[in-house]
Protein backbone atom coordinates (compact mmCIF):
# COMPACT_ATOMS: atom_id res chain seq x y z
CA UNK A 1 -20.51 76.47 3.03
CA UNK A 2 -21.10 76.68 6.86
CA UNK A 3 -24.28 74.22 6.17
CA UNK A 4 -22.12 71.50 4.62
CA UNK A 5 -19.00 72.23 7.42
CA UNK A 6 -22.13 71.44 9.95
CA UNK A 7 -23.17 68.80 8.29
CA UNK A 8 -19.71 66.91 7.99
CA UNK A 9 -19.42 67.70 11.92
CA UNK A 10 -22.97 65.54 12.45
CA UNK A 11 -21.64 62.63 10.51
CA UNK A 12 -21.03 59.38 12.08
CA UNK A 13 -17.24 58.25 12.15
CA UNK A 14 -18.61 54.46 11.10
CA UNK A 15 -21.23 54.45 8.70
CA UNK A 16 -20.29 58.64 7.39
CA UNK A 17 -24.45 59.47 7.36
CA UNK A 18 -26.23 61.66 9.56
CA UNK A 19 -26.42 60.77 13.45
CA UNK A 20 -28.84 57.99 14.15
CA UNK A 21 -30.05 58.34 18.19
CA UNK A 22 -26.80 59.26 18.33
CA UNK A 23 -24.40 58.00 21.95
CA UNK A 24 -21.40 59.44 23.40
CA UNK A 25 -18.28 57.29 24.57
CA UNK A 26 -16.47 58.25 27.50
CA UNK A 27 -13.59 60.00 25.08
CA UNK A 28 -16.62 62.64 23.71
CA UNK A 29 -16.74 60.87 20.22
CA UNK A 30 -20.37 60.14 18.96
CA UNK A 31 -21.67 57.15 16.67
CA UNK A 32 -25.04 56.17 15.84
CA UNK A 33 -26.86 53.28 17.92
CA UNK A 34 -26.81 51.07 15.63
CA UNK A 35 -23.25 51.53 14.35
CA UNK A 36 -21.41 51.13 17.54
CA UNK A 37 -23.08 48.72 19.04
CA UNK A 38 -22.06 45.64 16.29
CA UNK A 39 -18.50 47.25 17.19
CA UNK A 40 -18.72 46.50 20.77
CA UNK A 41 -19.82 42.89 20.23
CA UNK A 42 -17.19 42.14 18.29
CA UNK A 43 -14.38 43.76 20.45
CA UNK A 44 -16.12 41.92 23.00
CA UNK A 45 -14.72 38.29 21.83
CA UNK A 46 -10.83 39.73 22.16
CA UNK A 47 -12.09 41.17 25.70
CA UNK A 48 -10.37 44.74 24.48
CA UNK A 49 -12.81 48.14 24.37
CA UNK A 50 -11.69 50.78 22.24
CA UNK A 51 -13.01 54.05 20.59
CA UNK A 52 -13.18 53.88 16.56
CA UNK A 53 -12.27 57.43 16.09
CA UNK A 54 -9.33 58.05 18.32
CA UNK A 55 -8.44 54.31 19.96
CA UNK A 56 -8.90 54.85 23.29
CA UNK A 57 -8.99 52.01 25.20
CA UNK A 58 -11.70 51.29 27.92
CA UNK A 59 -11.38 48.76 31.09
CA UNK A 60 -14.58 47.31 30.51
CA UNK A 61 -17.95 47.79 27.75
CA UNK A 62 -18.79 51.01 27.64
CA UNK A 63 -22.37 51.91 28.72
CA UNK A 64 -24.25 53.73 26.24
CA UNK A 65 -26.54 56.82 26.88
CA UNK A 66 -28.12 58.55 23.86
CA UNK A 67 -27.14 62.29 24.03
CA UNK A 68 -30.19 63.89 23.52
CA UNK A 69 -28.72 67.09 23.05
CA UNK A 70 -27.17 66.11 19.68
CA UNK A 71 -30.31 64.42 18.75
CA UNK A 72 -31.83 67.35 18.78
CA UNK A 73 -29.25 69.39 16.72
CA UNK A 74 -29.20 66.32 13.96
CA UNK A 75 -33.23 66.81 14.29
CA UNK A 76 -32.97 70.71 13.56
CA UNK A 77 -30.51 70.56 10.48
CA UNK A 78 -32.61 67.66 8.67
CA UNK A 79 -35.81 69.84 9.23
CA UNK A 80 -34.04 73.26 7.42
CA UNK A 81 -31.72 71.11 5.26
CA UNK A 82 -35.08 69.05 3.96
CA UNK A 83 -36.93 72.59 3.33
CA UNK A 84 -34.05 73.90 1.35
CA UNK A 85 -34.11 71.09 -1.11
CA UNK A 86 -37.79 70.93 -1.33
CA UNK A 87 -39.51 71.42 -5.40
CA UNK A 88 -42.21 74.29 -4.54
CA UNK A 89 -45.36 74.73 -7.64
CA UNK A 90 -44.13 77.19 -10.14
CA UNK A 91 -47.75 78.81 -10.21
CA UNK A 92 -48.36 79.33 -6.92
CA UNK A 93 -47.37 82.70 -5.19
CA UNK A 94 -46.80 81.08 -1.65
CA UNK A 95 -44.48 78.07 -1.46
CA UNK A 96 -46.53 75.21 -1.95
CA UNK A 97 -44.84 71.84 -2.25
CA UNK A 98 -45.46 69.81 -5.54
CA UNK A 99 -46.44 66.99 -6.08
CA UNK A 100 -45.86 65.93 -10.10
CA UNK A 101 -43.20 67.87 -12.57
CA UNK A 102 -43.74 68.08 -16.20
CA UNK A 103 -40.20 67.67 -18.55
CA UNK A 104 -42.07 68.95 -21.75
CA UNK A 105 -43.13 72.42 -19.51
CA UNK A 106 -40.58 72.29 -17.65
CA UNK A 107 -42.75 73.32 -14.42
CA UNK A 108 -43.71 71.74 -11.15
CA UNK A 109 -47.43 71.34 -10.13
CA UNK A 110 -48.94 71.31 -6.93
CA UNK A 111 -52.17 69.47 -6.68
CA UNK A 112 -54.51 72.40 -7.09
CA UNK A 113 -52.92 73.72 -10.52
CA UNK A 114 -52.11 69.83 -11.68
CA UNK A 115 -56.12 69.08 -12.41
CA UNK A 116 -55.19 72.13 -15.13
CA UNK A 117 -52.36 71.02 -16.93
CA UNK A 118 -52.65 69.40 -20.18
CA UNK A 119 -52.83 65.07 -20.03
CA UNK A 120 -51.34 65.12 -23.72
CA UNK A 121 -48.88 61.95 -24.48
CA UNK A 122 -46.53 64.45 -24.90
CA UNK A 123 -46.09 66.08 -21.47
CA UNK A 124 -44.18 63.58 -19.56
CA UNK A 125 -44.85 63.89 -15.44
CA UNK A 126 -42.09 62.85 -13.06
CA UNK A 127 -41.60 63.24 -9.44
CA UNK A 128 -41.14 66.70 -8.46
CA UNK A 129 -37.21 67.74 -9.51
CA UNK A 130 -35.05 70.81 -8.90
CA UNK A 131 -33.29 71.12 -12.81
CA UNK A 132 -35.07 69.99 -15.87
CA UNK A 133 -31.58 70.49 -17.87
CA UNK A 134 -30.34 66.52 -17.43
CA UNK A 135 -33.66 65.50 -18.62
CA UNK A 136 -33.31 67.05 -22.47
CA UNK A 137 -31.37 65.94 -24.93
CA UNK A 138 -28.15 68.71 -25.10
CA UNK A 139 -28.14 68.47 -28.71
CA UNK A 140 -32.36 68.65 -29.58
CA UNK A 141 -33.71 69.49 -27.03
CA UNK A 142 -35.95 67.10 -26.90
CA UNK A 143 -37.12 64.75 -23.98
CA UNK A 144 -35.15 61.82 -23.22
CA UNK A 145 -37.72 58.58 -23.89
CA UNK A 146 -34.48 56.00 -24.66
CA UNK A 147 -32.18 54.43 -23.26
CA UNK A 148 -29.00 53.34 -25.87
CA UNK A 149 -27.60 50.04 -24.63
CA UNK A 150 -24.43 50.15 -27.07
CA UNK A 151 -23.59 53.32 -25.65
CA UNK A 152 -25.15 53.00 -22.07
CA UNK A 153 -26.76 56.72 -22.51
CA UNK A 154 -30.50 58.36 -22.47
CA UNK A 155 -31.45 59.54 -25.86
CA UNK A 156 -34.18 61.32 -27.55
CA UNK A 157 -36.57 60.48 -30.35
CA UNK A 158 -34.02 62.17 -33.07
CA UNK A 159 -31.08 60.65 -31.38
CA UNK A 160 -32.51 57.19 -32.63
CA UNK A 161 -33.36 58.33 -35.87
CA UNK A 162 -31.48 60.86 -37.41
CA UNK A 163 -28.87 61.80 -34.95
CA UNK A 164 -25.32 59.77 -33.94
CA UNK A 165 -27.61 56.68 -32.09
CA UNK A 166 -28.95 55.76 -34.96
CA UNK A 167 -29.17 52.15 -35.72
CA UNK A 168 -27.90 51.07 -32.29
CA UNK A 169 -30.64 48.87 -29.76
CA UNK A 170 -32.63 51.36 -27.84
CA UNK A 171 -34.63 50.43 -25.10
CA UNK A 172 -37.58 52.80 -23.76
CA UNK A 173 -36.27 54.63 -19.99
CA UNK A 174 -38.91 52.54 -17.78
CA UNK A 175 -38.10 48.80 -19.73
CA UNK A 176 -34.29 49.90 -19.39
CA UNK A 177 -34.51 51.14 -15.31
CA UNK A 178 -36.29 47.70 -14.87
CA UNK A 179 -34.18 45.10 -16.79
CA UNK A 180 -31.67 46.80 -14.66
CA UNK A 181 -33.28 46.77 -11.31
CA UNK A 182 -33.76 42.94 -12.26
CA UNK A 183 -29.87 42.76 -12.66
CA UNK A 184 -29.18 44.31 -9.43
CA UNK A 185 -31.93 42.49 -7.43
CA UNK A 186 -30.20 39.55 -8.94
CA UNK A 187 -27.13 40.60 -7.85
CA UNK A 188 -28.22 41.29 -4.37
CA UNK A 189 -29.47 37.88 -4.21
CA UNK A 190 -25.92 36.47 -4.84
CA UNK A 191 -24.40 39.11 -2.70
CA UNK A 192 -27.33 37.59 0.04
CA UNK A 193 -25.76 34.24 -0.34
CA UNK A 194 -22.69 35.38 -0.52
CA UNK A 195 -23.35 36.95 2.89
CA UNK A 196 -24.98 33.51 4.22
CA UNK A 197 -21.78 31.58 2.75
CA UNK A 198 -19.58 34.08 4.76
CA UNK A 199 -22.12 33.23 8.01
CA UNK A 200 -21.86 29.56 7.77
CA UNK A 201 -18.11 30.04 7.19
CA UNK A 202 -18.04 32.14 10.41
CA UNK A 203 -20.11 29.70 12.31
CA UNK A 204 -17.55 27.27 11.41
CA UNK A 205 -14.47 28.88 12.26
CA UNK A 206 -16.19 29.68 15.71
CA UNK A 207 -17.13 26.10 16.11
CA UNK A 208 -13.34 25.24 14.96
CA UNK A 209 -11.90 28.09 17.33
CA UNK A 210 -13.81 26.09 20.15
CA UNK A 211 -12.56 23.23 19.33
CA UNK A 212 -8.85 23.94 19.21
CA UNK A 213 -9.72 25.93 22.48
CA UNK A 214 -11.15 22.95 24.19
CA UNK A 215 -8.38 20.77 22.17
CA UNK A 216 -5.61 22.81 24.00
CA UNK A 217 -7.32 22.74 27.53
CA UNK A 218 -6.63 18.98 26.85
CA UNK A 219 -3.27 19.13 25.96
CA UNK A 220 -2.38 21.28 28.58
CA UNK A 221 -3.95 18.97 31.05
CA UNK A 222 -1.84 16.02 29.65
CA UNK A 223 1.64 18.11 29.95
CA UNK A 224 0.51 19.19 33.47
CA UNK A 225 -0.13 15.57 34.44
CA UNK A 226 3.04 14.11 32.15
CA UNK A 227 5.35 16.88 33.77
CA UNK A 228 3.50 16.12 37.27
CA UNK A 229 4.50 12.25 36.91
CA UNK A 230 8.31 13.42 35.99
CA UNK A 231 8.39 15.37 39.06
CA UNK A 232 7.01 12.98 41.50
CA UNK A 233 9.90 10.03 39.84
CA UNK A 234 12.31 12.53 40.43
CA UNK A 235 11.07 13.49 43.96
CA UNK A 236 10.68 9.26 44.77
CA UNK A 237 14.63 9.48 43.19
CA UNK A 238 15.66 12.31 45.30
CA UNK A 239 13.75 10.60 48.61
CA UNK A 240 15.43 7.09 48.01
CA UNK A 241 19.37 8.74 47.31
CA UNK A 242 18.48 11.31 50.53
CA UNK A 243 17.56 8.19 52.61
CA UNK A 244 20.11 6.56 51.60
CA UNK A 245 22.81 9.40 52.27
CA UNK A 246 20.95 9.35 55.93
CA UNK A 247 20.98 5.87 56.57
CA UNK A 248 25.17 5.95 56.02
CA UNK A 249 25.32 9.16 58.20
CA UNK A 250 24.14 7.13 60.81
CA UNK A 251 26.44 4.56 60.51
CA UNK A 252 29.08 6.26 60.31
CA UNK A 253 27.97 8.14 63.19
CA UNK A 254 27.11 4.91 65.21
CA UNK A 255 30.98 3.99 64.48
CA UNK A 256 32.66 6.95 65.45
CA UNK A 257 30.27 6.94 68.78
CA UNK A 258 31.82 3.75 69.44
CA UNK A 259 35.48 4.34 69.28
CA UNK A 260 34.45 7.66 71.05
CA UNK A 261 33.14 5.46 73.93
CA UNK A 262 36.63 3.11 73.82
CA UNK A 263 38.62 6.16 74.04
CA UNK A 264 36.67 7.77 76.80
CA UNK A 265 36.69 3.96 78.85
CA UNK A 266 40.63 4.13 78.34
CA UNK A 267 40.90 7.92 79.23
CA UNK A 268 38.85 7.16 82.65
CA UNK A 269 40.95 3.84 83.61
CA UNK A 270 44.41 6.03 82.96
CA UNK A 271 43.02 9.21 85.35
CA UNK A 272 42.68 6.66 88.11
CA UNK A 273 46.08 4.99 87.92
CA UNK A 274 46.95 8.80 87.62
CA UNK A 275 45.29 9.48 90.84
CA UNK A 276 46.99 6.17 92.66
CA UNK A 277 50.92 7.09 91.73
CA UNK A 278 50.07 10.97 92.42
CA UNK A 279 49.05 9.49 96.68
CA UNK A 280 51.94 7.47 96.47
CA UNK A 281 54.21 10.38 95.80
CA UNK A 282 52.65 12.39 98.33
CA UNK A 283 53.76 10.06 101.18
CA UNK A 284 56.49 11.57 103.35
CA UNK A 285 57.64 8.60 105.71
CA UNK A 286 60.21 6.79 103.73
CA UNK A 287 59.17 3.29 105.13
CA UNK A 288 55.82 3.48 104.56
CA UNK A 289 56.30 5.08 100.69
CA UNK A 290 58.85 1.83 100.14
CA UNK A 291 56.74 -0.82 101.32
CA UNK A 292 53.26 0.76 99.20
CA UNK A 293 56.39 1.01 96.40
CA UNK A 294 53.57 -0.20 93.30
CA UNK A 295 54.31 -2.53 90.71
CA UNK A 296 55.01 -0.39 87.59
CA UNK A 297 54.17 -3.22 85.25
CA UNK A 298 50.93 -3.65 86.76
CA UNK A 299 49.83 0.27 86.57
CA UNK A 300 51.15 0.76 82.85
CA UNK A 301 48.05 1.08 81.05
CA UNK A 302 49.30 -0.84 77.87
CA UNK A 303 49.27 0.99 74.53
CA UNK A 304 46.28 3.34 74.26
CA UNK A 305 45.04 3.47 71.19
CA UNK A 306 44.96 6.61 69.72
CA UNK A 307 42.87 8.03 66.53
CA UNK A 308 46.14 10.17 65.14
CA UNK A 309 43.42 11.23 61.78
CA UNK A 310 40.20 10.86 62.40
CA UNK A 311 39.19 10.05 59.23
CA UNK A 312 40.76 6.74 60.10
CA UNK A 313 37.78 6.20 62.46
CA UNK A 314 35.55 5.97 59.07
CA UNK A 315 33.64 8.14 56.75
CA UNK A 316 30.78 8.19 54.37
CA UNK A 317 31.67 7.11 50.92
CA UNK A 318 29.76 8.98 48.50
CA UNK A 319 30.91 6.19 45.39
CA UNK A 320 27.61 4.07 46.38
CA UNK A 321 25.32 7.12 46.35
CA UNK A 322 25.86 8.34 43.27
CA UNK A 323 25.96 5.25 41.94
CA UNK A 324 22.57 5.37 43.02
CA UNK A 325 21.74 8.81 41.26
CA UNK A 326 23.07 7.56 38.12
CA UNK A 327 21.07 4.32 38.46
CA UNK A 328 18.24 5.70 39.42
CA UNK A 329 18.35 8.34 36.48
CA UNK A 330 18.81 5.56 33.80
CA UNK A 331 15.43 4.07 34.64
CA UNK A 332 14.34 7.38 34.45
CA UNK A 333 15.04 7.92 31.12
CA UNK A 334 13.76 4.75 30.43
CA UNK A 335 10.56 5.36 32.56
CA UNK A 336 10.74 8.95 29.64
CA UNK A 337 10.68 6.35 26.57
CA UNK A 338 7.55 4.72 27.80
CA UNK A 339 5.90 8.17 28.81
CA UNK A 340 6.64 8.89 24.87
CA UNK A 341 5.11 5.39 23.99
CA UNK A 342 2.28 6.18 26.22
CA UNK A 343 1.19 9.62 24.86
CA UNK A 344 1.54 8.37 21.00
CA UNK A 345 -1.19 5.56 21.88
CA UNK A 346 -2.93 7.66 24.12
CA UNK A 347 -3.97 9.66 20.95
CA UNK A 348 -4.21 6.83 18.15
CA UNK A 349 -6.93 5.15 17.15
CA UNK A 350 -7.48 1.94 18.38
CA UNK A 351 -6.80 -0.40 15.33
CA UNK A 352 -10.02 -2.37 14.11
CA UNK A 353 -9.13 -5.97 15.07
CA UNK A 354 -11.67 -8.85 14.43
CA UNK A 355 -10.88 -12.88 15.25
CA UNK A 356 -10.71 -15.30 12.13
CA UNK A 357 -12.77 -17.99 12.26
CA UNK A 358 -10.70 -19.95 9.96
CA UNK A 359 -7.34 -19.67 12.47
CA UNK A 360 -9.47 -20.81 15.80
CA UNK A 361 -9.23 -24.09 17.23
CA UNK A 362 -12.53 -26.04 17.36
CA UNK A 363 -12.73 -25.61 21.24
CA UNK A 364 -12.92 -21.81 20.76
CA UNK A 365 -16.49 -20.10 20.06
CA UNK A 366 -16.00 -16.96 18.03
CA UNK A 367 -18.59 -14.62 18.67
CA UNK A 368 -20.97 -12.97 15.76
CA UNK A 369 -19.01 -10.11 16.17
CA UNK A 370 -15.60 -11.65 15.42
CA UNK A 371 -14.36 -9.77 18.65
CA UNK A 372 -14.52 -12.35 21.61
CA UNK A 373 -13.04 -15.93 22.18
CA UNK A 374 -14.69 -18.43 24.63
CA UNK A 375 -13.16 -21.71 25.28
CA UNK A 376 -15.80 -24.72 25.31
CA UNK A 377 -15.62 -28.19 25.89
CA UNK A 378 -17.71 -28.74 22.60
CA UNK A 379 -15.73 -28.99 19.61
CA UNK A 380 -17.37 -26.97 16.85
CA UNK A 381 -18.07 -28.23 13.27
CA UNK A 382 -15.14 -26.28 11.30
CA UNK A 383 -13.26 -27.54 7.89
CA UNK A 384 -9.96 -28.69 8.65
CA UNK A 385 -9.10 -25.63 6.68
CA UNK A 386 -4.65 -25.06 6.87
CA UNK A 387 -4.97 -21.69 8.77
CA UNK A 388 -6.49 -23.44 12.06
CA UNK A 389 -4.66 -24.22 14.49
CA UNK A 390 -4.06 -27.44 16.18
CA UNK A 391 -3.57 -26.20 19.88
CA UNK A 392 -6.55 -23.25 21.43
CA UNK A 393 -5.21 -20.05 19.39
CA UNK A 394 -6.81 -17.41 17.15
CA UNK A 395 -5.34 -15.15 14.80
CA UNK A 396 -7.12 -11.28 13.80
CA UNK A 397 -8.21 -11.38 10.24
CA UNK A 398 -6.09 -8.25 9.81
CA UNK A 399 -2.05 -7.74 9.79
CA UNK A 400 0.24 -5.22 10.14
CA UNK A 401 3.81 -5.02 7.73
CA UNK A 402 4.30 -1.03 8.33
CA UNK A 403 2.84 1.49 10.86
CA UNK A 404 1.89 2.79 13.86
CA UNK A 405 -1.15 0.37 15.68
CA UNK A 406 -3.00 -0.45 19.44
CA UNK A 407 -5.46 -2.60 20.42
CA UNK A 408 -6.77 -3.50 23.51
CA UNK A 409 -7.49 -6.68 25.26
CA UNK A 410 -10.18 -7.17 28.17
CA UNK A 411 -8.65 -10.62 30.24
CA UNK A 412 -11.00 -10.50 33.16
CA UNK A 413 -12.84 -13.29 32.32
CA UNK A 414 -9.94 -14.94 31.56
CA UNK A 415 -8.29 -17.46 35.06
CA UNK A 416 -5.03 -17.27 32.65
CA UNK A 417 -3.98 -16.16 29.24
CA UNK A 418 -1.22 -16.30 26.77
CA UNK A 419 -1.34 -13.03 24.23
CA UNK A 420 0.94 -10.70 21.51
CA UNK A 421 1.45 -11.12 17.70
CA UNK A 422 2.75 -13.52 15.73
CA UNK A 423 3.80 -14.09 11.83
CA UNK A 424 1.42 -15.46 9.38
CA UNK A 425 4.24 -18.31 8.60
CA UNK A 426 4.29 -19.74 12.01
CA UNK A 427 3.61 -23.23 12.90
CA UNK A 428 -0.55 -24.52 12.48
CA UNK A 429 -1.11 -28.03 12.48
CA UNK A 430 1.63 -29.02 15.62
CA UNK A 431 1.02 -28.97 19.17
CA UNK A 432 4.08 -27.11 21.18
CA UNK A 433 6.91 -25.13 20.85
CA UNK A 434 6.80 -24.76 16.88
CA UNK A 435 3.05 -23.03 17.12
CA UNK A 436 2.18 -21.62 20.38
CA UNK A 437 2.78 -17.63 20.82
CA UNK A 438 6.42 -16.94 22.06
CA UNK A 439 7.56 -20.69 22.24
CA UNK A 440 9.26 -19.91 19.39
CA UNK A 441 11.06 -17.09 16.93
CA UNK A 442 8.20 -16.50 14.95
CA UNK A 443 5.55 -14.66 18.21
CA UNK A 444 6.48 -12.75 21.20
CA UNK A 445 4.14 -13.37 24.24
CA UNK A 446 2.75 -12.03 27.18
CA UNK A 447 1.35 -14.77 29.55
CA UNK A 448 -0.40 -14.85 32.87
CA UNK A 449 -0.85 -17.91 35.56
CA UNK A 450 -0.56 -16.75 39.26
CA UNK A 451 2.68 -15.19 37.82
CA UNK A 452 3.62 -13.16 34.97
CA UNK A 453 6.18 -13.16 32.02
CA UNK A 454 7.47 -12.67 28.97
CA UNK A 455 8.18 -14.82 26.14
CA UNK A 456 9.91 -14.74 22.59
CA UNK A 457 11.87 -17.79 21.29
CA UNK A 458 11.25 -19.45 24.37
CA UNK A 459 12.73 -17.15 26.44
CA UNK A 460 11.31 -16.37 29.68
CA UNK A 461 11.04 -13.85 31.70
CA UNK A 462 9.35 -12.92 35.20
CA UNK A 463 7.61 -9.94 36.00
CA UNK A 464 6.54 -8.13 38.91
CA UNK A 465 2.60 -8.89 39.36
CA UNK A 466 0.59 -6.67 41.53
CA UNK A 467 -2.51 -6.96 41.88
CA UNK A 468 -4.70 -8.96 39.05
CA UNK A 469 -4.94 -7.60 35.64
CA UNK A 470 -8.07 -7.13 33.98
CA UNK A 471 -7.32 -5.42 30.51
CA UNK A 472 -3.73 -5.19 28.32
CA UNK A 473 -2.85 -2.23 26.33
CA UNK A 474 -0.59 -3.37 23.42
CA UNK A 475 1.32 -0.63 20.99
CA UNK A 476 2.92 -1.57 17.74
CA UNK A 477 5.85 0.79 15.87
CA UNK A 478 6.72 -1.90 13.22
CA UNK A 479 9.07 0.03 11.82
CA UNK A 480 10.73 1.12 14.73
CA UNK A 481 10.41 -2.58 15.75
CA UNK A 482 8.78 -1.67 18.93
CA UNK A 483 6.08 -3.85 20.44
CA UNK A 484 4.78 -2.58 24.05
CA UNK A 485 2.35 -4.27 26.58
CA UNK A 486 0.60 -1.88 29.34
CA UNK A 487 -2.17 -2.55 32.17
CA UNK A 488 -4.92 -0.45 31.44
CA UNK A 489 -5.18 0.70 35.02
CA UNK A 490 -4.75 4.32 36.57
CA UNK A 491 -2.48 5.30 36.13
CA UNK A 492 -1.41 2.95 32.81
CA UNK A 493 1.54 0.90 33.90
CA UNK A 494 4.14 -0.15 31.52
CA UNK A 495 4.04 -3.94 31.61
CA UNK A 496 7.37 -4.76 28.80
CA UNK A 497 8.52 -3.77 25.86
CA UNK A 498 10.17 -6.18 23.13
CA UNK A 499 12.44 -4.63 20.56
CA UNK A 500 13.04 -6.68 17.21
CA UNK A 501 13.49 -6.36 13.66
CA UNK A 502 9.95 -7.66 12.00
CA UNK A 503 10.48 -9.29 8.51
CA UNK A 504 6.88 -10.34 7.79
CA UNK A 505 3.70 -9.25 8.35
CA UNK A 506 1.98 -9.36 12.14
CA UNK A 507 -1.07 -10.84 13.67
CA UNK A 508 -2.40 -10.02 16.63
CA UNK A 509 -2.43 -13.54 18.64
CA UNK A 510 -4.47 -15.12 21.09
CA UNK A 511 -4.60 -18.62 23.30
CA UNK A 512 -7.58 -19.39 25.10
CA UNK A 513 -7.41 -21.60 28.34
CA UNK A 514 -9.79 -23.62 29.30
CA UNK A 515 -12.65 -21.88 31.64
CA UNK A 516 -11.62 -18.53 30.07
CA UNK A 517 -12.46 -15.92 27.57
CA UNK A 518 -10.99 -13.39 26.33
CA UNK A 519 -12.89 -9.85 24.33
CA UNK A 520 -11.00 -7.33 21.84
């Protein structure tokens, strides 16, 4: 009893076996080397330390030290425990260990009094074992040779013939132990790739956990930088309106300085007629105080005039400056639409857009790999086919009638350029309004020629140019009927944005000038 109570106490919390070079965590519980350590790696990915047995958490990995002292105890009950259950020869008078025990004697040999023993068929040897009483058939008493595989038992010789067995398969014990052994190694070698399944599917959850890892770095970079452009608009806002706020404070100011100056002039020119009337008053001789008498009329100051509420001198009317705020806040918002454009682009893949050969005027040389347009003097030798056009345009092979698209235009080869989408049914063969791209209701346009606009029905529009532009950004929502041009610059700059209601299918659209050339 007190040898198996020791023996539970020298049992490893993890793998429930005997200490291994056993190690000691901080809290005083023990676990084998090679038990705690796999532990510790994998607590090491969530960055939290903690005993198995009782959960106590550690600040950092533990260190491990091997305590030799409980070695040495493990060491000492394995030695006693192993003599205890050691078979000893039944001849010998001193405990000598066997080496071979025979089921039909029933007796252990050692090596000395095994030369002796009989090598009949009959006497069965075996490994050395404690109790011969499993090995006998209960009922004859008879070896157990068989193995019954309708019953899964070992039987004896009489079992098979005579006895309750008979009739059913039999297999002898040694063919049975290794058509099983077969089975399990078999088993083991699915439970092997089993295990290498569960590695690769580790490896790729790892590899995925990166990923998303690295995938949300990104993101959060984006919302820092999207939330970073909000705040500097709203700080250019607050700057402008503040300026502005200033700029009438100063006015005002300025005003009410003035009139302050007026008064103060007035004030100054009354004290000194003040001062004259107060020395005429003072003069005692009647004579003299008659003939210096002053003309009243002339000292009489006139009507001062007099601020009786000062905010009649002026104030600071705060109508215009939140006129401004609001203003300013609307192209906000609308600065917020194109930062939503912006980031569903910014994450799309660009669409796969290739020129057709069979839409290009004959001045324009389609490269082999359908994705630039070069103007040239030389017409080239094309079949008057009815998709080309009469007038230096292209069409892309592909359209668009639903969904989410962008595509991306390098122009800096290009001295000017006229670009966008158009429908399949517009205009071919005629040269002007009817065919080229936003001359009429069938395209929308962005063109470029030492100034910059928009076009859709023939509809112009300036817009602010910068500095040159050397590639075009352009986002398609056909549903939402959105179509979007940006500079490809940094940061991307929201060019225009045309809203309609699309009723056939798009092209993307390009006109080539002469001297220029233009790359998808």
């Amino acid at each position: 009893m007190a040898s198996a109570e020791l023996k539970e106490e020298l049992e490893c919390f993890i793998c429930l076996s005997l200490y291994k070079e056993p190690i000691s965590l901080k809290c005083g519980h023990n676990f084998c080397w090679d038990c705690i350590v796999p532990v510790l790696d994998i607590q090491e990915e969530s960055g939290e330390y903690f005993c198995p047995d009782c959960r106590e958490k550690f600040a950092e990995r533990p260190t491990l030290e091997k305590n030799r002292k409980l070695c040495d105890i493990v060491e000492c009950f394995q030695t006693s425990h192993q003599d205890e259950m050691k078979i000893f020869c039944t001849y010998c008078d001193s405990r000598v260990p066997a080496t071979k025990s025979c089921l039909h004697c029933e007796a252990s040999f050692c090596e000395k009094h095994l030369t002796n023993h009989s090598k009949g068929d009959h006497h069965i040897l075996t490994e050395p074992i404690a109790s011969f009483k499993n090995r006998k058939c209960s009922i004859h008493k008879e070896i157990l040779k068989y193995y019954c595989l309708g019953d899964m038992a070992s039987v004896c010789v009489s079992c098979c013939l005579m006895g309750q067995h008979k009739g059913h398969q039999v297999e002898l014990l040694n063919e049975a132990t290794e058509k099983k052994k077969e089975e399990l190694r078999k088993f083991i070698e699915r439970l092997n790739s089993d295990v290498q399944e569960t590695d690769e599917s580790i490896r790729n959850l790892r590899n995925y956990k990166n990923e998303e890892k690295n995938k949300a770095a990104a993101v959060a970079k984006k919302v820092n930088e999207m939330f970073g452009d909000i705040r500097r608009q709203l700080d250019v806002l607050e700057w402008k309106v503040l300026c502005e706020v200033f700029k009438l404070e100063k006015q005002v100011s300025l005003s009410v300085s003035r009139l302050i100056q007026q008064l103060e002039m007035q004030k100054n020119e009354i004290s000194k007629k003040i001062g004259q009337v107060e020395d005429l008053c003072n003069t005692t001789d009647p004579f003299t105080f008659l003939e210096k008498e002053l003309d009243m009329d002339k000292l009489s100051p006139g009507r001062c005039e007099v601020v009786s509420d000062v905010r009649d001198a002026g104030g600071l009317d705060e109508t215009p400056i939140f006129q401004m705020i609001y203003k300013g806040l609307l192209l906000f918002a609308d600065s917020l639409t194109d930062l939503k454009i912006k980031q569903q682009f910014s994450v799309m893949e660009k669409s796969d857009i290739q020129l057709d050969i069979n839409t290009a005027h004959i001045n324009i040389n389609i490269s082999e790999d359908l994705r630039s347009a070069l103007h040239t003097d030389k017409g080239q030798k094309r079949p008057n086919c009815p998709e080309r056009f009469a007038c230096r345009q292209v069409l892309s092979t592909r359209s668009f009638s639903s969904g989410k698209h962008y595509w991306e235009v390098d122009v800096s080869q290009a001295k000017k350029w006229l670009i966008g989408v158009v429908f399949n049914s517009i205009e071919r063969k005629k040269m002007g309004k009817e065919s080229y791209i936003g001359y009429n209701a069938k395209s929308w346009g962005l063109y470029e020629n030492n100034f910059f606009r928009v076009c859709h029905n023939n509809i112009h529009k300036l817009k602010e140019k910068t500095t040159p532009i050397e590639a075009i950004g352009i986002y398609l929502d056909y549903e939402a009927g959105i179509l979007s041009f940006y500079e490809l610059c940094d940061p991307i700059r929201h060019l225009h944005t045309f809203t309609a209601t699309f009723t056939e299918p798009l092209h993307a659209a390009f006109y080539v000038f002469p001297g220029s050339c233009i790359q998808i």
